[in-house]
C-alpha atoms as a PDB file:
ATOM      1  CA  UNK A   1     -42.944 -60.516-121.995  1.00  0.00           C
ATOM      2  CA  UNK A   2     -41.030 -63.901-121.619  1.00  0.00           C
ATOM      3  CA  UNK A   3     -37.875 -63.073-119.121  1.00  0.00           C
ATOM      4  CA  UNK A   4     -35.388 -65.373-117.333  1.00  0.00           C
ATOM      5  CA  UNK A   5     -35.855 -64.566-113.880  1.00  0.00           C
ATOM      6  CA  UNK A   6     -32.031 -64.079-114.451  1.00  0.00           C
ATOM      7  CA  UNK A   7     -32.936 -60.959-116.759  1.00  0.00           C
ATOM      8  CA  UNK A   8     -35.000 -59.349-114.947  1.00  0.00           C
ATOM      9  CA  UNK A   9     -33.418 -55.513-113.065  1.00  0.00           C
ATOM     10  CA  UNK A  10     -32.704 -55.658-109.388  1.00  0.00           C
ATOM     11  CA  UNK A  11     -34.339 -53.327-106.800  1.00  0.00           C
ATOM     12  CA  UNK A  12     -34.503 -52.595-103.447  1.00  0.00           C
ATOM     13  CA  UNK A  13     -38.127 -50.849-103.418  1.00  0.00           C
ATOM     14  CA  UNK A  14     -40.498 -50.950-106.013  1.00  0.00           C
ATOM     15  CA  UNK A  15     -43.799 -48.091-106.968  1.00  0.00           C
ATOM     16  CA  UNK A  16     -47.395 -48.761-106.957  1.00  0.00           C
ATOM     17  CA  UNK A  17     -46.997 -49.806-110.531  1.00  0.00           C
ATOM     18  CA  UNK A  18     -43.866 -51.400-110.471  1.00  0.00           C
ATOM     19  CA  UNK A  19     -44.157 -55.270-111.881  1.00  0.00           C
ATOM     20  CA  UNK A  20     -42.778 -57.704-109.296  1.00  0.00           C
ATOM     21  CA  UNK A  21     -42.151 -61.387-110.569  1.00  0.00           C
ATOM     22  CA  UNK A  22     -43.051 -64.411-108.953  1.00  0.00           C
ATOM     23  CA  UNK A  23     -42.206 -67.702-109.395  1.00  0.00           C
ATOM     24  CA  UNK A  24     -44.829 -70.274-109.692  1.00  0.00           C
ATOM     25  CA  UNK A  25     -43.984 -73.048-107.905  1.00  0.00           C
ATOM     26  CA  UNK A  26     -47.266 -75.132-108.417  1.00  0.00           C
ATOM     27  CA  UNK A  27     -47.122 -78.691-108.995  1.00  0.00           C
ATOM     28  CA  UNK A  28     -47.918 -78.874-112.551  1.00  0.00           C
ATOM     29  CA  UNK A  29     -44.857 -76.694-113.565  1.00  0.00           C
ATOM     30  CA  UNK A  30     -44.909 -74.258-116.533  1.00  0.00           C
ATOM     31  CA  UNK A  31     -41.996 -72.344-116.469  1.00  0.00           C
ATOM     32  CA  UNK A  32     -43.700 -69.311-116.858  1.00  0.00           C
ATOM     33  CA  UNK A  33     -43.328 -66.386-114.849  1.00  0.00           C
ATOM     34  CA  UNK A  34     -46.175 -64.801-114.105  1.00  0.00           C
ATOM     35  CA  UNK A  35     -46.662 -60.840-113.410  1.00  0.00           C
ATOM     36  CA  UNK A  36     -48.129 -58.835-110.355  1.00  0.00           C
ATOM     37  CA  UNK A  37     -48.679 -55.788-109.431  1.00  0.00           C
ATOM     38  CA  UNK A  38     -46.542 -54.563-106.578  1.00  0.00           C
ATOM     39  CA  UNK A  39     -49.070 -52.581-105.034  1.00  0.00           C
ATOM     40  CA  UNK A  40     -51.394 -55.689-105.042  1.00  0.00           C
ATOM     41  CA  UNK A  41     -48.679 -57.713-102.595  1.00  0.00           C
ATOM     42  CA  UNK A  42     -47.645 -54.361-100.211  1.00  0.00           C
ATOM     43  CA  UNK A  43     -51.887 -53.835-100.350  1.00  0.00           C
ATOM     44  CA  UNK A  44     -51.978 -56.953 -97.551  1.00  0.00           C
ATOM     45  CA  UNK A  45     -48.745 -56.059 -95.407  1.00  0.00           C
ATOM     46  CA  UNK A  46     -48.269 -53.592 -92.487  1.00  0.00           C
ATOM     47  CA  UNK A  47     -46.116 -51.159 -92.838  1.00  0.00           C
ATOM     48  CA  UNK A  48     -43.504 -50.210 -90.002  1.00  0.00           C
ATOM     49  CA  UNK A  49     -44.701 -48.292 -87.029  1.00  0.00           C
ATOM     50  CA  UNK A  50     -45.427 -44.752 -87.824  1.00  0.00           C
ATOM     51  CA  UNK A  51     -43.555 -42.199 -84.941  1.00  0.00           C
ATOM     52  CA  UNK A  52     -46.151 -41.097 -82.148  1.00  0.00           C
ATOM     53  CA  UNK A  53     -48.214 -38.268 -82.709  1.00  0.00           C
ATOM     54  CA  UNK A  54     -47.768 -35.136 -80.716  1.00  0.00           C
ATOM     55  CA  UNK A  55     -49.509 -35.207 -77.087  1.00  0.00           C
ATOM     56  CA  UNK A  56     -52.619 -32.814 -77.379  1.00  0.00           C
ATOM     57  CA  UNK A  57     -53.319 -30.078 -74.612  1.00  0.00           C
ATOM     58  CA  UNK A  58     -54.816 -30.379 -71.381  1.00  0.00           C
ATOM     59  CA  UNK A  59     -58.038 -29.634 -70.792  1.00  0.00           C
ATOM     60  CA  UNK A  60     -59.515 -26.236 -68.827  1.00  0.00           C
ATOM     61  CA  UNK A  61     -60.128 -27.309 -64.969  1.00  0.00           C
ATOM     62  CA  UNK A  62     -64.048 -27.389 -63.968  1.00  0.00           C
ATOM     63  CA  UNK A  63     -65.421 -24.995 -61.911  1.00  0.00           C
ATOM     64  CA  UNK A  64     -65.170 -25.718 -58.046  1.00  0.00           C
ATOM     65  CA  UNK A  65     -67.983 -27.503 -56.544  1.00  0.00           C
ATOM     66  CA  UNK A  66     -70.117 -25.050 -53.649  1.00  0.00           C
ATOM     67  CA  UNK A  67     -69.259 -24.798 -50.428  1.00  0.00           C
ATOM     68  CA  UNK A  68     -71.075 -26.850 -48.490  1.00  0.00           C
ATOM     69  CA  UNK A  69     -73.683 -25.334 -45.086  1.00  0.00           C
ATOM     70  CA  UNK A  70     -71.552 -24.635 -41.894  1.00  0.00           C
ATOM     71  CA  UNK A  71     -73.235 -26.661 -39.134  1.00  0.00           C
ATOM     72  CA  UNK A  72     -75.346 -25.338 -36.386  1.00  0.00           C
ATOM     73  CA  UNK A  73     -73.676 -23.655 -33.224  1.00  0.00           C
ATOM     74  CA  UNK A  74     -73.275 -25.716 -29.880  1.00  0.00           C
ATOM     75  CA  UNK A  75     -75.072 -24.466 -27.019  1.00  0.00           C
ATOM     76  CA  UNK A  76     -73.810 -22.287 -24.122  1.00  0.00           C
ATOM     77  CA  UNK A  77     -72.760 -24.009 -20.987  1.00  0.00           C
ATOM     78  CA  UNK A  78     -74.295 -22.596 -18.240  1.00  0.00           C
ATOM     79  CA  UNK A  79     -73.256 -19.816 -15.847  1.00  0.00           C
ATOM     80  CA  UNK A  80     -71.996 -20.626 -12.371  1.00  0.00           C
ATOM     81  CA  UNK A  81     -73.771 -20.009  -9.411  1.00  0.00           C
ATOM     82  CA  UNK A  82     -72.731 -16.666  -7.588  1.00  0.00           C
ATOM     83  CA  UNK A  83     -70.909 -16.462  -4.250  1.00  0.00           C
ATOM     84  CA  UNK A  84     -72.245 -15.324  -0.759  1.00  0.00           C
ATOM     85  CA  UNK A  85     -71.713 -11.794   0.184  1.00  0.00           C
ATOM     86  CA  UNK A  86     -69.840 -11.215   3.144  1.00  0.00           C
ATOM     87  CA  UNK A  87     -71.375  -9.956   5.995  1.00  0.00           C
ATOM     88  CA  UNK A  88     -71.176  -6.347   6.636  1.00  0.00           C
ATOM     89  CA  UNK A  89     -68.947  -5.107  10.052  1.00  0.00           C
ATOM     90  CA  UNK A  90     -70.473  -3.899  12.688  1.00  0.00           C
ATOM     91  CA  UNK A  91     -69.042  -0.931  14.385  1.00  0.00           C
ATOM     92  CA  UNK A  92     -69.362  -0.717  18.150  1.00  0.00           C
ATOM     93  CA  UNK A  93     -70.561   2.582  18.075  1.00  0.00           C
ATOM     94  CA  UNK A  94     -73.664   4.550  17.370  1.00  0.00           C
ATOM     95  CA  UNK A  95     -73.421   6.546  14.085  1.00  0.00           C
ATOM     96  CA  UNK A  96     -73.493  10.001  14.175  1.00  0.00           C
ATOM     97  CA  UNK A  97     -74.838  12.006  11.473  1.00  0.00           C
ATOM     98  CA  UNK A  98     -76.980  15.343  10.679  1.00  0.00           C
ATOM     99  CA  UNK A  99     -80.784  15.332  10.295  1.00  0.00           C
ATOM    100  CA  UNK A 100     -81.509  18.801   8.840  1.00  0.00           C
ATOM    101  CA  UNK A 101     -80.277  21.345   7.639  1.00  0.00           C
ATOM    102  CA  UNK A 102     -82.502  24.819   7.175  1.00  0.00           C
ATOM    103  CA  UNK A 103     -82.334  26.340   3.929  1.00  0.00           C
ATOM    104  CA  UNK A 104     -83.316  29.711   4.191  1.00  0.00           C
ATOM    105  CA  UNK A 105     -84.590  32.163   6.467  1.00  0.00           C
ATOM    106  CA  UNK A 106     -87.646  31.215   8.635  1.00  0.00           C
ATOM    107  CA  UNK A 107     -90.878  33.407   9.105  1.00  0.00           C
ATOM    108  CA  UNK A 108     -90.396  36.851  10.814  1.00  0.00           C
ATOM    109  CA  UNK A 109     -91.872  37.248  14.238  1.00  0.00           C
ATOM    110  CA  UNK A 110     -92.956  40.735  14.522  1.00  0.00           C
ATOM    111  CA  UNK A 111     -95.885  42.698  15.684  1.00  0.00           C
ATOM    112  CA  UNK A 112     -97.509  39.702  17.295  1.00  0.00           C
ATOM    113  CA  UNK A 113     -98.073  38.144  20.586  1.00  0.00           C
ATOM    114  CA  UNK A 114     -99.227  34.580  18.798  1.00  0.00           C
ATOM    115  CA  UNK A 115     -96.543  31.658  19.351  1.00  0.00           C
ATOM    116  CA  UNK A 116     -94.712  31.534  15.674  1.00  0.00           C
ATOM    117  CA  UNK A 117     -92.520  28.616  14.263  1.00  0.00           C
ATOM    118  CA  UNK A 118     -88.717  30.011  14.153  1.00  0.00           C
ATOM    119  CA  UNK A 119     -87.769  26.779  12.121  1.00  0.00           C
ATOM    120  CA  UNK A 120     -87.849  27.618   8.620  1.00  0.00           C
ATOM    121  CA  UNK A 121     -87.604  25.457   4.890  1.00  0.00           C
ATOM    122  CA  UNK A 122     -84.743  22.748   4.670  1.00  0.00           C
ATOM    123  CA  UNK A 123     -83.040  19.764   3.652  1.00  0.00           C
ATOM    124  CA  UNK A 124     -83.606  16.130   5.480  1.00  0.00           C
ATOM    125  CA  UNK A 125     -86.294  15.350   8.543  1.00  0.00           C
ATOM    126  CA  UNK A 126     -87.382  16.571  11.688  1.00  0.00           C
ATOM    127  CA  UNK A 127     -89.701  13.574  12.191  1.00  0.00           C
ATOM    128  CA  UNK A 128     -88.592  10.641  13.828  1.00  0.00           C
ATOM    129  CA  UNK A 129     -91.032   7.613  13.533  1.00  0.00           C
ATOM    130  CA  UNK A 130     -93.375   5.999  15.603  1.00  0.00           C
ATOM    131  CA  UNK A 131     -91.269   3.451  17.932  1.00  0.00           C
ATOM    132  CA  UNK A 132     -88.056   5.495  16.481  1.00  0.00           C
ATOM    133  CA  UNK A 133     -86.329   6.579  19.773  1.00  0.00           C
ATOM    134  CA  UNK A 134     -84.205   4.125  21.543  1.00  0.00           C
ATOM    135  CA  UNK A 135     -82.765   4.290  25.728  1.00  0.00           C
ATOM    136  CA  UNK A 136     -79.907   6.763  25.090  1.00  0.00           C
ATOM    137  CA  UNK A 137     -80.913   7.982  21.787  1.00  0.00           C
ATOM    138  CA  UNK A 138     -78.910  11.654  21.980  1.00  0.00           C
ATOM    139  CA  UNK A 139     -79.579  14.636  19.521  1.00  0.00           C
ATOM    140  CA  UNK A 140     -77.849  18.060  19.259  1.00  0.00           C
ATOM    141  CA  UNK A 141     -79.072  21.300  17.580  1.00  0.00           C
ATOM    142  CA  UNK A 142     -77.910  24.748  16.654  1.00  0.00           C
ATOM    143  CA  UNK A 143     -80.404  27.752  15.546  1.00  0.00           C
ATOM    144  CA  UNK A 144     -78.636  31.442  14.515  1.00  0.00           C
ATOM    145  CA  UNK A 145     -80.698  34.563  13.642  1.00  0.00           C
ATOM    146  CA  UNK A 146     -81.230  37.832  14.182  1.00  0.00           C
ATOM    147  CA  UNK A 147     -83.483  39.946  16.439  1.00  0.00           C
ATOM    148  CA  UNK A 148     -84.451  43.241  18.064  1.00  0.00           C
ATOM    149  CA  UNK A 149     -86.124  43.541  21.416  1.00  0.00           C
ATOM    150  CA  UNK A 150     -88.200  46.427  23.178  1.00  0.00           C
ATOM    151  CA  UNK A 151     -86.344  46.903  26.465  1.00  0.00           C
ATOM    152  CA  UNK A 152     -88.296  45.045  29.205  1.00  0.00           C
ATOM    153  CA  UNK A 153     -90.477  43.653  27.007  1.00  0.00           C
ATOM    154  CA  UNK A 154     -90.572  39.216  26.980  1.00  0.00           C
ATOM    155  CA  UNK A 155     -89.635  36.708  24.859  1.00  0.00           C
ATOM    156  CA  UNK A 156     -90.130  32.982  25.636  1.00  0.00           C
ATOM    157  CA  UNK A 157     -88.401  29.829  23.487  1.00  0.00           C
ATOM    158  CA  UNK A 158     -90.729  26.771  23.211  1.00  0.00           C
ATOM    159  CA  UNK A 159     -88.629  23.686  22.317  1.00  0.00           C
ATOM    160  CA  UNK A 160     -91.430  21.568  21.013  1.00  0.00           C
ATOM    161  CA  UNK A 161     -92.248  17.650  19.494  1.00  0.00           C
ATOM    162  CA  UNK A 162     -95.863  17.937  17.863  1.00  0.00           C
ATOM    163  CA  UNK A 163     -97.702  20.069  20.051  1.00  0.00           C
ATOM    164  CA  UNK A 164     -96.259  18.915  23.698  1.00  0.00           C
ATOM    165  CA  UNK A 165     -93.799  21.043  25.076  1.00  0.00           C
ATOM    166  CA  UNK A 166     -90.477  19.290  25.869  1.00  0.00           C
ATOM    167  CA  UNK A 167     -88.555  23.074  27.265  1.00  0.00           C
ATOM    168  CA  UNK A 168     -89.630  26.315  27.602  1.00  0.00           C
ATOM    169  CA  UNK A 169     -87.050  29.434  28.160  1.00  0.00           C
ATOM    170  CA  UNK A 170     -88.179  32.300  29.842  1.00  0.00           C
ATOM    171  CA  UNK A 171     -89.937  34.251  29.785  1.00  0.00           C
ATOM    172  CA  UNK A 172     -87.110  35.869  29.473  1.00  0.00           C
ATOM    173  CA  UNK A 173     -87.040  39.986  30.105  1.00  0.00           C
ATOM    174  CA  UNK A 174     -84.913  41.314  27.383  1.00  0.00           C
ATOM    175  CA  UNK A 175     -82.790  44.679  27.303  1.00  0.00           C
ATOM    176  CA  UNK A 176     -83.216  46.903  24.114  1.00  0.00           C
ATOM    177  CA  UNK A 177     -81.386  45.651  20.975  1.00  0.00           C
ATOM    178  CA  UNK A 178     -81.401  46.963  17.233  1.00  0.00           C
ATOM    179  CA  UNK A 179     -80.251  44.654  14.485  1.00  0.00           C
ATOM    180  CA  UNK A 180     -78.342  42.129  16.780  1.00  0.00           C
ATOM    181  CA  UNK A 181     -78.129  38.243  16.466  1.00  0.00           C
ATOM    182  CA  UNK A 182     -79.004  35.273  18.688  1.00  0.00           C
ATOM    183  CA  UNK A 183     -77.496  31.822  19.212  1.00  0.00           C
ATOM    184  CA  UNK A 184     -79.832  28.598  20.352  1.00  0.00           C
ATOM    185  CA  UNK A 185     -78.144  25.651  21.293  1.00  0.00           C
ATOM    186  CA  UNK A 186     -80.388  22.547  22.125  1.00  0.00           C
ATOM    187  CA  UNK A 187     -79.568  18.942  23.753  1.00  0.00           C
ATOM    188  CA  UNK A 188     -81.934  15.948  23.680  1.00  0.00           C
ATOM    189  CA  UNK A 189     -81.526  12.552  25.509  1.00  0.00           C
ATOM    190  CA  UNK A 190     -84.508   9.910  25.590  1.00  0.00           C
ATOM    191  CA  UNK A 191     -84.068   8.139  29.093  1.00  0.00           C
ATOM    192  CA  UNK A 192     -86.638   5.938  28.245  1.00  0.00           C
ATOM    193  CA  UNK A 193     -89.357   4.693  26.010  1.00  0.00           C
ATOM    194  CA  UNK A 194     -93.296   4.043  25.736  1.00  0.00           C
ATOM    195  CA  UNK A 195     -96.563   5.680  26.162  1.00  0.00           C
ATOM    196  CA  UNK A 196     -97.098   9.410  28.020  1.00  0.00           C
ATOM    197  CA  UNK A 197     -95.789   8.618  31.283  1.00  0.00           C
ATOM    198  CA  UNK A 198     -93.841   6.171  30.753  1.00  0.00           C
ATOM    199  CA  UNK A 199     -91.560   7.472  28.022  1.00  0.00           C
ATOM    200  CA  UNK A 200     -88.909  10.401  29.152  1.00  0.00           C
ATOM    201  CA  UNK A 201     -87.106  13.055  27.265  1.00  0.00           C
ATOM    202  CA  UNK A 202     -84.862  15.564  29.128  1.00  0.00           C
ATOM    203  CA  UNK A 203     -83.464  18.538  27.217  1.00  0.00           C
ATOM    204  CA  UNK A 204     -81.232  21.702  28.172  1.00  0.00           C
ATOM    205  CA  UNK A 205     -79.381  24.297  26.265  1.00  0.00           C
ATOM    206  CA  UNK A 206     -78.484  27.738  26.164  1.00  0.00           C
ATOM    207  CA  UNK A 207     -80.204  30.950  24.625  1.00  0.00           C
ATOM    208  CA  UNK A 208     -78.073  33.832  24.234  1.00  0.00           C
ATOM    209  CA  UNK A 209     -78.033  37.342  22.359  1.00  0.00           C
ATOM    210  CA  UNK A 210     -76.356  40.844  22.322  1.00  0.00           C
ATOM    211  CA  UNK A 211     -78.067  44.103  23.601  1.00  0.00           C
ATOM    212  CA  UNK A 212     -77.544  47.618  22.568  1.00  0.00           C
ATOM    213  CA  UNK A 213     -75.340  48.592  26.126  1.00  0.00           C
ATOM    214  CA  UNK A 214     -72.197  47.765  25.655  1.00  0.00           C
ATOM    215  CA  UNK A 215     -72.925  45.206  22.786  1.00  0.00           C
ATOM    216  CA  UNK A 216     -73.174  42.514  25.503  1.00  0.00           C
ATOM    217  CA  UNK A 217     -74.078  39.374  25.561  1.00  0.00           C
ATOM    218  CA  UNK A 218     -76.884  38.371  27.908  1.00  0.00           C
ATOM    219  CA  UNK A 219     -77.618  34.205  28.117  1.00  0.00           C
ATOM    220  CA  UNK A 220     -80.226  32.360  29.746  1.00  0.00           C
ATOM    221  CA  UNK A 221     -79.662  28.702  30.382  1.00  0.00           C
ATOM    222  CA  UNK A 222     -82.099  25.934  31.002  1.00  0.00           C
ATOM    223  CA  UNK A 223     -82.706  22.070  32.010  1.00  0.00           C
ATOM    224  CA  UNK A 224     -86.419  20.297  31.607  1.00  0.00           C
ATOM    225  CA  UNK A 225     -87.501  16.613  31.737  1.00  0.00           C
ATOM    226  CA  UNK A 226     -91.159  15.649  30.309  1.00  0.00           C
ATOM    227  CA  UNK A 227     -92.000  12.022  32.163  1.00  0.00           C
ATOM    228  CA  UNK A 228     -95.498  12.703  31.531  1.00  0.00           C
ATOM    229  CA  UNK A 229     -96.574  13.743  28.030  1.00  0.00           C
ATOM    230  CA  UNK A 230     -94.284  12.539  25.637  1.00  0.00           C
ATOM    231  CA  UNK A 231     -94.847   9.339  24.083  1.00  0.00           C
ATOM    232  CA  UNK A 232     -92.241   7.694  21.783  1.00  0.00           C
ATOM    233  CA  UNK A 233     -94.753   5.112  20.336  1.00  0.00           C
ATOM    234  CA  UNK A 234     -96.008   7.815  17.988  1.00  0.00           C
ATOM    235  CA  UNK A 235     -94.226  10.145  15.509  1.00  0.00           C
ATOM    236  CA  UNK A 236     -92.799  13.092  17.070  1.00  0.00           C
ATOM    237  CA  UNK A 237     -91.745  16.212  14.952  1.00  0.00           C
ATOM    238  CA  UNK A 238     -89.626  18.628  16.246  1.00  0.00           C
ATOM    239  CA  UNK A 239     -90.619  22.689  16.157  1.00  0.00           C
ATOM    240  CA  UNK A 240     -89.115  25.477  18.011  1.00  0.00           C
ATOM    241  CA  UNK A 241     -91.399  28.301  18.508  1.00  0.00           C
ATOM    242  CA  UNK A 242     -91.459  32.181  19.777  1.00  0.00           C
ATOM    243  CA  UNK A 243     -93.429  34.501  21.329  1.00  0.00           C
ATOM    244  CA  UNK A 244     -93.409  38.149  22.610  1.00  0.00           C
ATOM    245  CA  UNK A 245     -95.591  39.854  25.082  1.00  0.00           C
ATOM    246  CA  UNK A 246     -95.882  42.917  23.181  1.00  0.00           C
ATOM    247  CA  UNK A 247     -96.903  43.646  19.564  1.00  0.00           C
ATOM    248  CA  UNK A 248     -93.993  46.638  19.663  1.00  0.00           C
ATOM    249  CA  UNK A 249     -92.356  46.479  15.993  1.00  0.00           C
ATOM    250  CA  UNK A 250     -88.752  46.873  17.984  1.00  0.00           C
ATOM    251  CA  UNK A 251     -89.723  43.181  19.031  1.00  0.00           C
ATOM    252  CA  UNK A 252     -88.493  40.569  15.898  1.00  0.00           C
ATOM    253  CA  UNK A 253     -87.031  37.254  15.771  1.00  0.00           C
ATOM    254  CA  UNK A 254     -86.480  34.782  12.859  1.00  0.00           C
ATOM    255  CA  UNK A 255     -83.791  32.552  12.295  1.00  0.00           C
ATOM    256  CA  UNK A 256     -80.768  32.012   9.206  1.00  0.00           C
ATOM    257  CA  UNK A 257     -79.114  28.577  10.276  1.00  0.00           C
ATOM    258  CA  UNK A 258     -80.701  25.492  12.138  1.00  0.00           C
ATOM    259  CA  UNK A 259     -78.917  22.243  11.876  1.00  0.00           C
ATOM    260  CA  UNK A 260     -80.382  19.084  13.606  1.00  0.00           C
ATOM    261  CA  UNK A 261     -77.924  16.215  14.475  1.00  0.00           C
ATOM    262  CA  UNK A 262     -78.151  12.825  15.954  1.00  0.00           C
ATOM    263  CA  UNK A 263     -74.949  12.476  18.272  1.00  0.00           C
ATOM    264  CA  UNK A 264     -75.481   8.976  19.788  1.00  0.00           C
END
C-alpha cells in the first residue's frame, strides 16, 4: 500500500497488530513510507508505573527464648555476739525452805523393847553433806502420830544423826492411853563446826500426848547439846527413834506426818 502520510487514519492508541507509519528520513530519500508493527516499537518502551501491590501479612512471632539460671544465693552475715547476763541479787537473808516431807505412815512399834525408826517413806532429804552445816545453820521439825501406852510402862524419844545421839526424851513414864495421838516438835542449831569435839549441835523440843483420864494432855520438854560426838565434816542423816520397856501390845507408836525444815 502506497499512502500519503496525509491519508493515513488518526489514532490515539493503536493494538498489537495495528500498522504504525514511519517516516524515513535517511539521507538517500525515497519517499516511501515504510510499515511497522506497533507492537514491535511499544516491545522496547516502559510502560507507566503499575499501582502498588497489596502489603502481605505479618508473620507469626517466634517462640520466647528460655529463661535464663537464677544466680547463686549470697551468704549469711554472721550472728552477733550475745550479751552478759546480769548478775543475780543477793538477798541478805538465809533462805528458808522444807527438806522432807513423810509420805505415809512409818513402821508400827509394838510388842518390842528394840529401838525402832518412827520416821517413815517421803519426799526430799534427811542427809545433809559432808562439810554441809554452817555456824548458825537452824532446822525445825514436826512429827504427828498415834499411840497407846500401858500405864506406867516407858517410852523414850531418841533424836538421832547416823547413829550418835543428839537428844534423848525420857524415859518418860506414861499414863494409860487407847487410840490417842502424839505431837513431836524438834529444834536444831549448829553452834559450831569440825571434827567430834570440836563441832556442836544443841537441840530441844517438846513431846506431848493425851491419856485416857480426862483426855489430858501430858508434855515432856527437853534441851541437849552434843560438843563431843558429832562431827559436821561427815554426812549426817537424821532418824528419830522409839523404844518401850515392855513388850505389852497396849504399848504402840508410829507416826502419820513428819516435815523437816531449814529455818535459817
Amino acid at each position: 500500500m502506497d499512502l500519503r502520510i496525509s491519508q493515513l487514519p488518526f489514532v490515539t492508541s493503536g493494538a498489537p497488530n495495528s500498522i504504525l507509519a514511519i517516516v524515513d528520513y535517511s539521507s538517500a530519500t525515497t519517499g516511501v513510507t515504510s510499515a511497522i508493527y506497533f507492537s514491535s516499537v511499544t516491545a522496547n518502551l516502559s510502560g507507566a508505573t503499575g499501582t502498588s501491590g497489596t502489603n502481605g501479612t505479618s508473620g507469626t512471632n517466634g517462640t520466647s527464648g528460655t529463661n535464663g539460671t537464677s544466680g547463686t544465693n549470697g551468704t549469711s552475715g554472721t550472728n552477733g555476739t550475745s550479751g552478759s547476763s546480769g548478775t543475780s541479787p543477793t538477798s541478805p537473808y538465809s533462805y528458808v525452805y522444807g527438806l522432807y516431807t513423810q509420805t505415809g505412815n512409818s513402821t508400827t512399834v509394838s510388842g518390842t523393847t528394840s529401838e525402832t525408826t518412827i520416821v517413815g517413806e517421803g519426799s526430799g532429804t534427811l542427809n545433809v553433806p559432808a562439810n554441809g552445816f554452817t555456824a548458825g545453820s537452824s532446822f525445825s521439825a514436826l512429827m504427828v502420830g498415834h499411840m497407846g501406852a500401858n500405864n506406867n510402862d516407858d517410852l523414850t524419844i531418841r533424836i538421832k544423826t547416823n547413829s550418835v545421839t543428839l537428844a534423848s526424851i525420857g524415859p518418860m513414864n506414861l499414863s494409860s492411853a487407847t487410840n490417842k495421838h502424839f505431837k513431836l516438835d524438834v529444834y536444831f542449831t549448829i553452834r559450831t563446826t569440825g571434827t567430834t569435839g570440836v563441832a556442836s549441835i544443841m537441840t530441844g523440843g517438846n513431846f506431848e500426848y493425851s491419856k485416857d483420864a480426862s483426855s489430858a494432855f501430858e508434855q515432856f520438854n527437853f534441851t541437849e547439846l552434843n560438843n563431843t560426838t558429832f562431827d559436821t565434816t561427815i554426812s549426817n542423816t537424821l532418824n528419830i527413834t522409839a523404844q518401850f520397856d515392855s513388850t505389852n501390845a497396849s504399848n504402840i507408836i508410829y507416826s502419820e506426818l513428819f516435815f523437816l525444815n531449814k529455818v535459817y
